[in-house]
Protein backbone atom coordinates (compact mmCIF):
# COMPACT_ATOMS: atom_id res chain seq x y z
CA UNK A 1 -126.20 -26.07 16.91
CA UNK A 2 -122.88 -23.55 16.57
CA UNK A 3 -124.52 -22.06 13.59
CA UNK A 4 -127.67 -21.06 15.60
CA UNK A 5 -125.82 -19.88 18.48
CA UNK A 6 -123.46 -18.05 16.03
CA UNK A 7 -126.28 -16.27 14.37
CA UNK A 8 -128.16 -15.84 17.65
CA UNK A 9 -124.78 -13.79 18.54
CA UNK A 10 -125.03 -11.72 16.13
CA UNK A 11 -128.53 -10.81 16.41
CA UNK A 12 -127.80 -9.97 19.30
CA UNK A 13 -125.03 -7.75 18.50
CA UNK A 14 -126.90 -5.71 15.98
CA UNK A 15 -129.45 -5.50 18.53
CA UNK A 16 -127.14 -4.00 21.15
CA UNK A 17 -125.04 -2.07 18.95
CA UNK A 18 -128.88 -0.33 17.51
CA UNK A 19 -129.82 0.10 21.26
CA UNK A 20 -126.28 1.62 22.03
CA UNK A 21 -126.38 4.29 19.18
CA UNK A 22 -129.75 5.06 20.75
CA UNK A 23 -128.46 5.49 24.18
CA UNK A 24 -125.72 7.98 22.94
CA UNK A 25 -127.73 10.44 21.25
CA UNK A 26 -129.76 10.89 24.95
CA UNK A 27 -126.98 9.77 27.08
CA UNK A 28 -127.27 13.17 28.90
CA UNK A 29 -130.54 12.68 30.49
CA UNK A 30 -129.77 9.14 31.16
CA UNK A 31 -126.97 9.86 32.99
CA UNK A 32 -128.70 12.08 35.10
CA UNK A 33 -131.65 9.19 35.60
CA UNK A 34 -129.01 7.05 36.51
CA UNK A 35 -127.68 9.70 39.04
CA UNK A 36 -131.33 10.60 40.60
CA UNK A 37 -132.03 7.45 41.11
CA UNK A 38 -128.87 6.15 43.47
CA UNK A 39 -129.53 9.60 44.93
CA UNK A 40 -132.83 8.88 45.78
CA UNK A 41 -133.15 5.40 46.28
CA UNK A 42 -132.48 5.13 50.09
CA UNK A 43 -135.44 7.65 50.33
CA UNK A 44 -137.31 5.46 48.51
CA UNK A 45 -136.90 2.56 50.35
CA UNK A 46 -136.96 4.02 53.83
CA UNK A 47 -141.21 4.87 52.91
CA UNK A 48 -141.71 1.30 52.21
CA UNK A 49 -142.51 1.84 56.41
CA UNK A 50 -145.49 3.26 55.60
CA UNK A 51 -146.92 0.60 53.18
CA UNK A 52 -147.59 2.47 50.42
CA UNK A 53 -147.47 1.12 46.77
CA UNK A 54 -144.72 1.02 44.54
CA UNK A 55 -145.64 3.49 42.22
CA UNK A 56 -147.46 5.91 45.44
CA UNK A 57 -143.74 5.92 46.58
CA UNK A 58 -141.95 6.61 43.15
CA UNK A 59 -144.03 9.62 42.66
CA UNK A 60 -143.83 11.00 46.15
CA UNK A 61 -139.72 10.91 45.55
CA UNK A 62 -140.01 12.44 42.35
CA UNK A 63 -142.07 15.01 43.68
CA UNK A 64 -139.82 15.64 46.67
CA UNK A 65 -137.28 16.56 44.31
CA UNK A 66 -139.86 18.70 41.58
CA UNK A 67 -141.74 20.60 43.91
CA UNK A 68 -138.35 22.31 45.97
CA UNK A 69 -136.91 23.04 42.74
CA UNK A 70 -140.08 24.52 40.79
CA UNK A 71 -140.40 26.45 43.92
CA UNK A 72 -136.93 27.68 44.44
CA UNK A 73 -136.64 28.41 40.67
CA UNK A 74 -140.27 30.47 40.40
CA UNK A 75 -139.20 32.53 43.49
CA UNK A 76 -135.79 33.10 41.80
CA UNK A 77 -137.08 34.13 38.98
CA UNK A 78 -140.15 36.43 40.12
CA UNK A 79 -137.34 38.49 42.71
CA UNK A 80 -134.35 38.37 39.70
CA UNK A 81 -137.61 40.28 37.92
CA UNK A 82 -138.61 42.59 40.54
CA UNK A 83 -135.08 43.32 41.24
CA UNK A 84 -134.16 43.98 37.89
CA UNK A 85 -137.21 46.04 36.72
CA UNK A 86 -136.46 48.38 40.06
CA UNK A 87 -132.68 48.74 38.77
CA UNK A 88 -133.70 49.82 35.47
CA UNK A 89 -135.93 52.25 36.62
CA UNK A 90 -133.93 53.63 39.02
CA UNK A 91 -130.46 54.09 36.71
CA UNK A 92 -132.59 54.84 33.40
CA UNK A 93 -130.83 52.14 32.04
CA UNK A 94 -133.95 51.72 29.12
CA UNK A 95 -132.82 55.06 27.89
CA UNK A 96 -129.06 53.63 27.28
CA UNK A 97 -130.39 50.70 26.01
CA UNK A 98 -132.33 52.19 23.51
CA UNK A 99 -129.91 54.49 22.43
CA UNK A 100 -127.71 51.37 21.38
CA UNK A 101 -130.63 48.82 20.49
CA UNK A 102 -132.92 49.80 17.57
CA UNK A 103 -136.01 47.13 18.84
CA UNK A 104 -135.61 48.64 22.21
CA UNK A 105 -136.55 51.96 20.34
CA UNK A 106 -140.18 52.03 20.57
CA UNK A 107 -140.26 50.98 24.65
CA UNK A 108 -140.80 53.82 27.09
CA UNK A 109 -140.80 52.30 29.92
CA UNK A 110 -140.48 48.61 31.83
CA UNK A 111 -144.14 47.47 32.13
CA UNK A 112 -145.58 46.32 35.09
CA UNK A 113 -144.40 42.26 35.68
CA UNK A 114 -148.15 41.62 36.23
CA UNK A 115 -151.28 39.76 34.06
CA UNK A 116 -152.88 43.31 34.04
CA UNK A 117 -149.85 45.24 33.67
CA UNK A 118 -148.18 43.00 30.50
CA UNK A 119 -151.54 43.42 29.16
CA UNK A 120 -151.99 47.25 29.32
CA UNK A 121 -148.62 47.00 27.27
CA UNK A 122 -149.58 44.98 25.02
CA UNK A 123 -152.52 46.93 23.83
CA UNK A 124 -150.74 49.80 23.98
CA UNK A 125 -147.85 48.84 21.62
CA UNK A 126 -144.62 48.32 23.95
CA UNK A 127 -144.11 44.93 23.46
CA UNK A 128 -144.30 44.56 19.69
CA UNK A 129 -140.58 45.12 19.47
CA UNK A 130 -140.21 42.13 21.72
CA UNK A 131 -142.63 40.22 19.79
CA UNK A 132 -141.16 40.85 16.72
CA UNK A 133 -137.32 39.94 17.85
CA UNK A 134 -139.05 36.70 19.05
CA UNK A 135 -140.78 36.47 16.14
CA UNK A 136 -137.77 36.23 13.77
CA UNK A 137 -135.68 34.29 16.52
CA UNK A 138 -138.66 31.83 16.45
CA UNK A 139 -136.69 28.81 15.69
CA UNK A 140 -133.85 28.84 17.93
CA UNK A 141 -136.21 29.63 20.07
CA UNK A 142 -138.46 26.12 19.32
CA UNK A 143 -135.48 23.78 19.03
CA UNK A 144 -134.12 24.97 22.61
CA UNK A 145 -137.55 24.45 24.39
CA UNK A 146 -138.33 21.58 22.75
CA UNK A 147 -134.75 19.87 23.26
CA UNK A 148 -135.19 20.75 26.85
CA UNK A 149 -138.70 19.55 27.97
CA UNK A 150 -137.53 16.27 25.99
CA UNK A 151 -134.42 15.28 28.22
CA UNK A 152 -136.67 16.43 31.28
CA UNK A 153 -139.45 14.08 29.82
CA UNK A 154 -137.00 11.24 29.25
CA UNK A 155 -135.23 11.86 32.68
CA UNK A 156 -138.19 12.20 34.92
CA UNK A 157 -139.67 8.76 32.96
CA UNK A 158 -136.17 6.76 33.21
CA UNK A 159 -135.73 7.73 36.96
CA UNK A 160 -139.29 7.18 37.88
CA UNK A 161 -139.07 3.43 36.41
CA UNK A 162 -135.60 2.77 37.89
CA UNK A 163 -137.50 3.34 41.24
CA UNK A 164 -140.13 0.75 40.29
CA UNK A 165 -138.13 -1.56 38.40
CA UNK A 166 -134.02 -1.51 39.25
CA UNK A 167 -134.46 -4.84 41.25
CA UNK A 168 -135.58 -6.56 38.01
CA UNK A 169 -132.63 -5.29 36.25
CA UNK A 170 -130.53 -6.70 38.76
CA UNK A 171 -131.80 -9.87 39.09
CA UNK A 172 -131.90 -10.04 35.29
CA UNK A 173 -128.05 -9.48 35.34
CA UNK A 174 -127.43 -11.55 38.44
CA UNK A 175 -128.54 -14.55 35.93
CA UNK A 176 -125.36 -14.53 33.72
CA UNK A 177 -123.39 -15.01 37.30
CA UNK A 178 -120.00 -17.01 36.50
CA UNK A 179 -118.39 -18.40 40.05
CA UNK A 180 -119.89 -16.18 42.00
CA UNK A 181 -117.58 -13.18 40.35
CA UNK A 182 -120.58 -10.94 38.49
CA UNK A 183 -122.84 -11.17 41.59
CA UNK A 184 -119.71 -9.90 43.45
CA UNK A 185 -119.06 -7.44 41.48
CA UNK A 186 -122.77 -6.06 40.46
CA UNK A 187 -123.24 -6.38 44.48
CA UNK A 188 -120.08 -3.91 45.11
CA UNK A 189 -120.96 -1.44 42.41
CA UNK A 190 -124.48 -1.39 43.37
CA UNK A 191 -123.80 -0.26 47.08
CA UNK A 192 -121.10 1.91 45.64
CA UNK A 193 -122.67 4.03 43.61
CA UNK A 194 -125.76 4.39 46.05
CA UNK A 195 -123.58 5.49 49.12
CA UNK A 196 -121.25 7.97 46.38
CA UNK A 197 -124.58 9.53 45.03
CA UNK A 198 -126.79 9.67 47.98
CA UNK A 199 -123.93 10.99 49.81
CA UNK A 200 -123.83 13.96 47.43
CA UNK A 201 -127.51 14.54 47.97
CA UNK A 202 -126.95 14.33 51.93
CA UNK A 203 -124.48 16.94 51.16
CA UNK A 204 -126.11 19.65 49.11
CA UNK A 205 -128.98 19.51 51.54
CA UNK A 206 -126.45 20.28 54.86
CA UNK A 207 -124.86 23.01 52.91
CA UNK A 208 -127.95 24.36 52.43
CA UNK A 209 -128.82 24.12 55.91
CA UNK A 210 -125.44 25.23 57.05
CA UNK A 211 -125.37 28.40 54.22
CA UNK A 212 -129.06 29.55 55.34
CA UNK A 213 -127.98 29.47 59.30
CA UNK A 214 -124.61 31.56 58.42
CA UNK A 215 -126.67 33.76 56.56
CA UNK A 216 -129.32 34.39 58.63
CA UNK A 217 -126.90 34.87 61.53
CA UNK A 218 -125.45 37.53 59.73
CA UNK A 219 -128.85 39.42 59.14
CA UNK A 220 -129.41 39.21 62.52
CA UNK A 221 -126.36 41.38 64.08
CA UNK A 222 -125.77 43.24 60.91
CA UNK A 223 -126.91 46.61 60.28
CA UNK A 224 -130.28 46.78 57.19
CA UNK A 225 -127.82 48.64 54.59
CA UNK A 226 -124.97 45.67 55.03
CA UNK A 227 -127.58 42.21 55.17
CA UNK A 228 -127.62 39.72 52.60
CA UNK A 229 -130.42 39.67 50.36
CA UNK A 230 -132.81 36.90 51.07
CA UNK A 231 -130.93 34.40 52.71
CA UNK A 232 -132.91 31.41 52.17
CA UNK A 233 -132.83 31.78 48.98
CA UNK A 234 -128.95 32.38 49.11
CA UNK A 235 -128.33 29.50 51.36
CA UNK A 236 -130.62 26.91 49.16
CA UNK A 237 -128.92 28.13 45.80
CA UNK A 238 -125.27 28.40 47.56
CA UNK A 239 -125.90 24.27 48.61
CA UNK A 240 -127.46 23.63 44.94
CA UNK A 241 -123.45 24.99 43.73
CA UNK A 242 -121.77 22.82 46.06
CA UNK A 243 -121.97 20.08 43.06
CA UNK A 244 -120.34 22.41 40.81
CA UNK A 245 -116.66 21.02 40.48
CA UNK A 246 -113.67 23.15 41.70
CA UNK A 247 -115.65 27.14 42.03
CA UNK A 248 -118.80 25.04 43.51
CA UNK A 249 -120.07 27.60 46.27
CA UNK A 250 -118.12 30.81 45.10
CA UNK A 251 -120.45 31.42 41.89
CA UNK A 252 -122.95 32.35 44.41
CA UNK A 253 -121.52 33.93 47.86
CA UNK A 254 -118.89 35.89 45.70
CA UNK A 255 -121.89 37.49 42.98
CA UNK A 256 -123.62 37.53 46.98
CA UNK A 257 -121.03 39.52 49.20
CA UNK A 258 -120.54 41.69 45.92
CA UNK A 259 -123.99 42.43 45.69
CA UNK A 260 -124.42 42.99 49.72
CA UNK A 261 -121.30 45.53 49.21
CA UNK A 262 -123.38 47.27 46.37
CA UNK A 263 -125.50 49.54 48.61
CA UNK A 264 -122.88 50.10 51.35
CA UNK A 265 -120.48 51.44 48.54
CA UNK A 266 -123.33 53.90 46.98
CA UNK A 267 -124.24 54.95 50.69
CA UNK A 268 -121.02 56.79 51.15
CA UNK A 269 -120.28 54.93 54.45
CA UNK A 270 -116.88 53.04 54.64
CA UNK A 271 -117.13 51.45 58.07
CA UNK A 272 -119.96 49.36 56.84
CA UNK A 273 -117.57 47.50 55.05
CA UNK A 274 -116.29 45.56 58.11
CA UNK A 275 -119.47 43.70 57.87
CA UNK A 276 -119.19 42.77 54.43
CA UNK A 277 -115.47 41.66 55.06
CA UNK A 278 -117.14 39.48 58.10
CA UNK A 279 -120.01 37.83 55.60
CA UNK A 280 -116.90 37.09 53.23
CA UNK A 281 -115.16 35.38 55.72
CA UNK A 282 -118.43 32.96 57.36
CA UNK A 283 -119.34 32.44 53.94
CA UNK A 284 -115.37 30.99 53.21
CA UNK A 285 -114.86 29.04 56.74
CA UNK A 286 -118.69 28.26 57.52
CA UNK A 287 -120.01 27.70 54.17
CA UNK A 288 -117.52 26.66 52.00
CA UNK A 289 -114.27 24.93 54.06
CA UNK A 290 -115.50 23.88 56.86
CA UNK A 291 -118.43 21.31 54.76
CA UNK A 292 -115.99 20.58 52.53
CA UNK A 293 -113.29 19.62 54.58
CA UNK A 294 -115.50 17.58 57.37
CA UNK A 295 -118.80 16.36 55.64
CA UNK A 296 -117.00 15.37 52.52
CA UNK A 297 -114.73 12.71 53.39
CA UNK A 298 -118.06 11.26 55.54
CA UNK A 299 -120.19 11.06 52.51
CA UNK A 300 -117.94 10.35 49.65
CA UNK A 301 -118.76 6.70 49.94
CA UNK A 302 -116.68 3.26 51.26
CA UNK A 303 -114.33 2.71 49.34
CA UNK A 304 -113.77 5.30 46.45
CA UNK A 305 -111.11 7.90 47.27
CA UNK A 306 -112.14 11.67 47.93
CA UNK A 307 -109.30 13.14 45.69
CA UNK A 308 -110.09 11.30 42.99
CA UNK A 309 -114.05 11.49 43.19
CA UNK A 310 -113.12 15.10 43.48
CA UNK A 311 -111.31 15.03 40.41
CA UNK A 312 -114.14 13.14 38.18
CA UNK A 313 -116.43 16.21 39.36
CA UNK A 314 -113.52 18.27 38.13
CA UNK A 315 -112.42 16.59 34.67
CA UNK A 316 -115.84 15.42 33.91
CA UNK A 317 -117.41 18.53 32.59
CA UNK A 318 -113.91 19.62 31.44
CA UNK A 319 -114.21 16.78 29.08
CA UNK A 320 -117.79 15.81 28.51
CA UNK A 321 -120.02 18.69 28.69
CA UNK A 322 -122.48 19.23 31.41
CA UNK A 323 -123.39 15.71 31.62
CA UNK A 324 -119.98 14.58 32.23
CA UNK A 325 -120.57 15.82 36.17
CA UNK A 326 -122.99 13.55 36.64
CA UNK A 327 -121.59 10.96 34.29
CA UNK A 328 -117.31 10.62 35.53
CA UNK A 329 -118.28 10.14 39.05
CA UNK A 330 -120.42 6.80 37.80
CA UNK A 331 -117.78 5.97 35.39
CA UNK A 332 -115.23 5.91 38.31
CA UNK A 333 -116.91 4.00 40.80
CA UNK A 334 -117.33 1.15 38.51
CA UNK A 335 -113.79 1.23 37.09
CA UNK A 336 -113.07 1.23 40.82
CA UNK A 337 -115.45 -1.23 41.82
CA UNK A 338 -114.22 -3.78 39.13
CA UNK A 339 -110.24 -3.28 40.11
CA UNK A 340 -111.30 -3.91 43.78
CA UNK A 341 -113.17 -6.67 43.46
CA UNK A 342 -113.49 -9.15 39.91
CA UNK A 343 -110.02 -7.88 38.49
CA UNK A 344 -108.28 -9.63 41.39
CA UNK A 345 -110.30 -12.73 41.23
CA UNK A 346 -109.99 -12.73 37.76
CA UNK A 347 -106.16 -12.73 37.28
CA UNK A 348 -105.84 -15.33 40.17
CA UNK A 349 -104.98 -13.24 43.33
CA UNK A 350 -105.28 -14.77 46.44
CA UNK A 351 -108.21 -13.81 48.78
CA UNK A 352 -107.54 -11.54 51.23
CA UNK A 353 -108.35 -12.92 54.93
CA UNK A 354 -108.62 -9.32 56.25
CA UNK A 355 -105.75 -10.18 59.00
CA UNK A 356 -102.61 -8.01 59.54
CA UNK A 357 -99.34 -9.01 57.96
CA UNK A 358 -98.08 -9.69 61.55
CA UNK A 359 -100.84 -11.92 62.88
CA UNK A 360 -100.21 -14.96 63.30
CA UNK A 361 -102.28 -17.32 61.39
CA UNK A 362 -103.62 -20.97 62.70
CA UNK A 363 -100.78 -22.79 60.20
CA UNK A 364 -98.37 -21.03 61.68
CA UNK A 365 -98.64 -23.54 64.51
């Protein structure tokens, strides 16, 4: 009977170790499954209300987070091209390009960013010197796309079945229960990482709001030469950054105020400047300190310490890669988790009976 056990045991540790390699090479996208789904799980309960089906629900979460960000992203991109074809118009920077660039040669002009107009240019010859550049960068090209549309396919398909299915993995683990002391624990980390995770979601949607108000306050006493360029879009990308350890919301309202400074600078008039100094300011103390120094602490989680939660955002992708930002917070809520609650119980602490030191207790009589 040992034998069989012993060579079910290994079996089973081949299998696991097979699985595990597995798991590493796309641990990047399951990380960030793992992170969309605490995120979003609240939300996904909450529409149980409306009786809707399982899988009705997982897709209307999945879109609530696709839709926003295709949208924000397209509009990005379309104004970063209008903006930047009008710039290189105006400056002649084509000319300098060219002059410095041997494919850039042959192109005239920027071609109209339209069906008709990317057409006309294509008949006409302008973009073969694009086409050819592509042409011979064809591969790097390939292996990026490809690599990237496969970690989105594996993350949207990971988090969409953690919606539908993350009470069977729990009960599946709940079975190897020992005194009580995995449910415990499994129980902790479970609520853990939800309110840590969600919390970050609650969090990048306020600054948002917050960033888009500020801005849009601005706009409205400041004179056309000084606003801020589409503040909508600035708020929603400046709340977006607010997950981006230590610089978080200065890679956008710095690049922002600079660019709002831009025309005030080329106008000639120096008392327009005030306002820019103003946007710098309620960008620092209503965008940036204030959040971070009141919603923070309120949606860090229960038990897991802000400093170092703030630190696993910071050392993460310092020592991991992208992924690690996603990935150290996890990894320190259940360390945390596990020295809180089945570390004790293990090494044969006493229970704590959540009274103060000083109260007296019923054998004390």
């Amino acid at each position: 009977m040992d034998e069989k056990r012993l060579v079910v045991a290994l079996f089973g540790l081949l299998v696991a170790v097979v699985l595990g390699a597995l798991a590493l090479q796309f641990i990047a996208p399951l990380t960030v499954s793992v992170f969309l789904y605490y995120s979003t799980r609240r939300f996904y309960g909450s529409l149980r209300r409306l009786r809707l089906p399982a899988r009705i629900r997982a897709v209307i979460v999945m879109s609530a987070l696709a839709v926003p960000l295709l949208l924000v992203v397209s509009y990005a991109a379309v104004l970063l091209a209008v903006e930047a074809q009008q710039f290189v118009e105006e400056y002649a920077l084509i000319d300098v390009a060219a002059a410095h660039v041997d494919w850039l040669g042959e192109i005239g002009t920027i071609p109209d960013l339209t069906v008709q107009g990317l057409y006309d240019a294509y008949q006409a010859g302008q973009l073969s010197p694009v086409i050819d550049f592509l042409s011979q960068h064809a591969m790097l090209l390939t292996t990026v796309v490809s690599n990237f549309f496969l970690n989105l396919f594996i993350t949207v398909i990971v988090t969409y079945y953690l919606l539908l299915d993350g009470h069977r993995i729990r009960e599946w683990l709940l079975r190897f229960d020992d005194d009580a002391i995995v449910r415990e624990y499994l129980e902790a980390v479970d609520d853990e990482l939800e309110a840590v995770l969600f919390g970050n979601l609650l969090n990048v949607i306020a600054v948002s709001l917050i960033a888009i108000a500020a801005f849009s306050g601005y706009n409205a006493v400041a004179p056309a030469a000084a606003e801020v360029p589409y503040p909508a879009l600035a708020g929603v990308l400046t709340g977006a950054a607010s997950l981006i350890p230590v610089v978080g919301m200065k890679v956008v309202y710095l690049p922002l105020t600079a660019i709002t400074a831009l025309p005030v600078v080329l106008g000639g008039d120096s008392s327009l400047l005030l306002y820019v100094v103003v946007l710098l300011v309620v960008a620092v103390v209503v965008v940036d300190t204030i959040p971070d120094l009141v919603l923070r602490p309120l949606l860090s989680g229960k038990n897991t310490h802000v400093g170092l939660l703030m630190l696993a955002y910071t050392l993460g992708p310092v020592v991991l890669g992208f992924y690690g930002l996603f990935f150290a917070p996890i990894a320190l809520v259940i360390g945390l988790t596990f020295a809180n609650t089945a570390l004790p119980r293990l090494l044969g602490a006493d229970e704590p009976d959540g009274l103060s030191p000083d109260q007296m207790r019923l054998d004390d009589f």
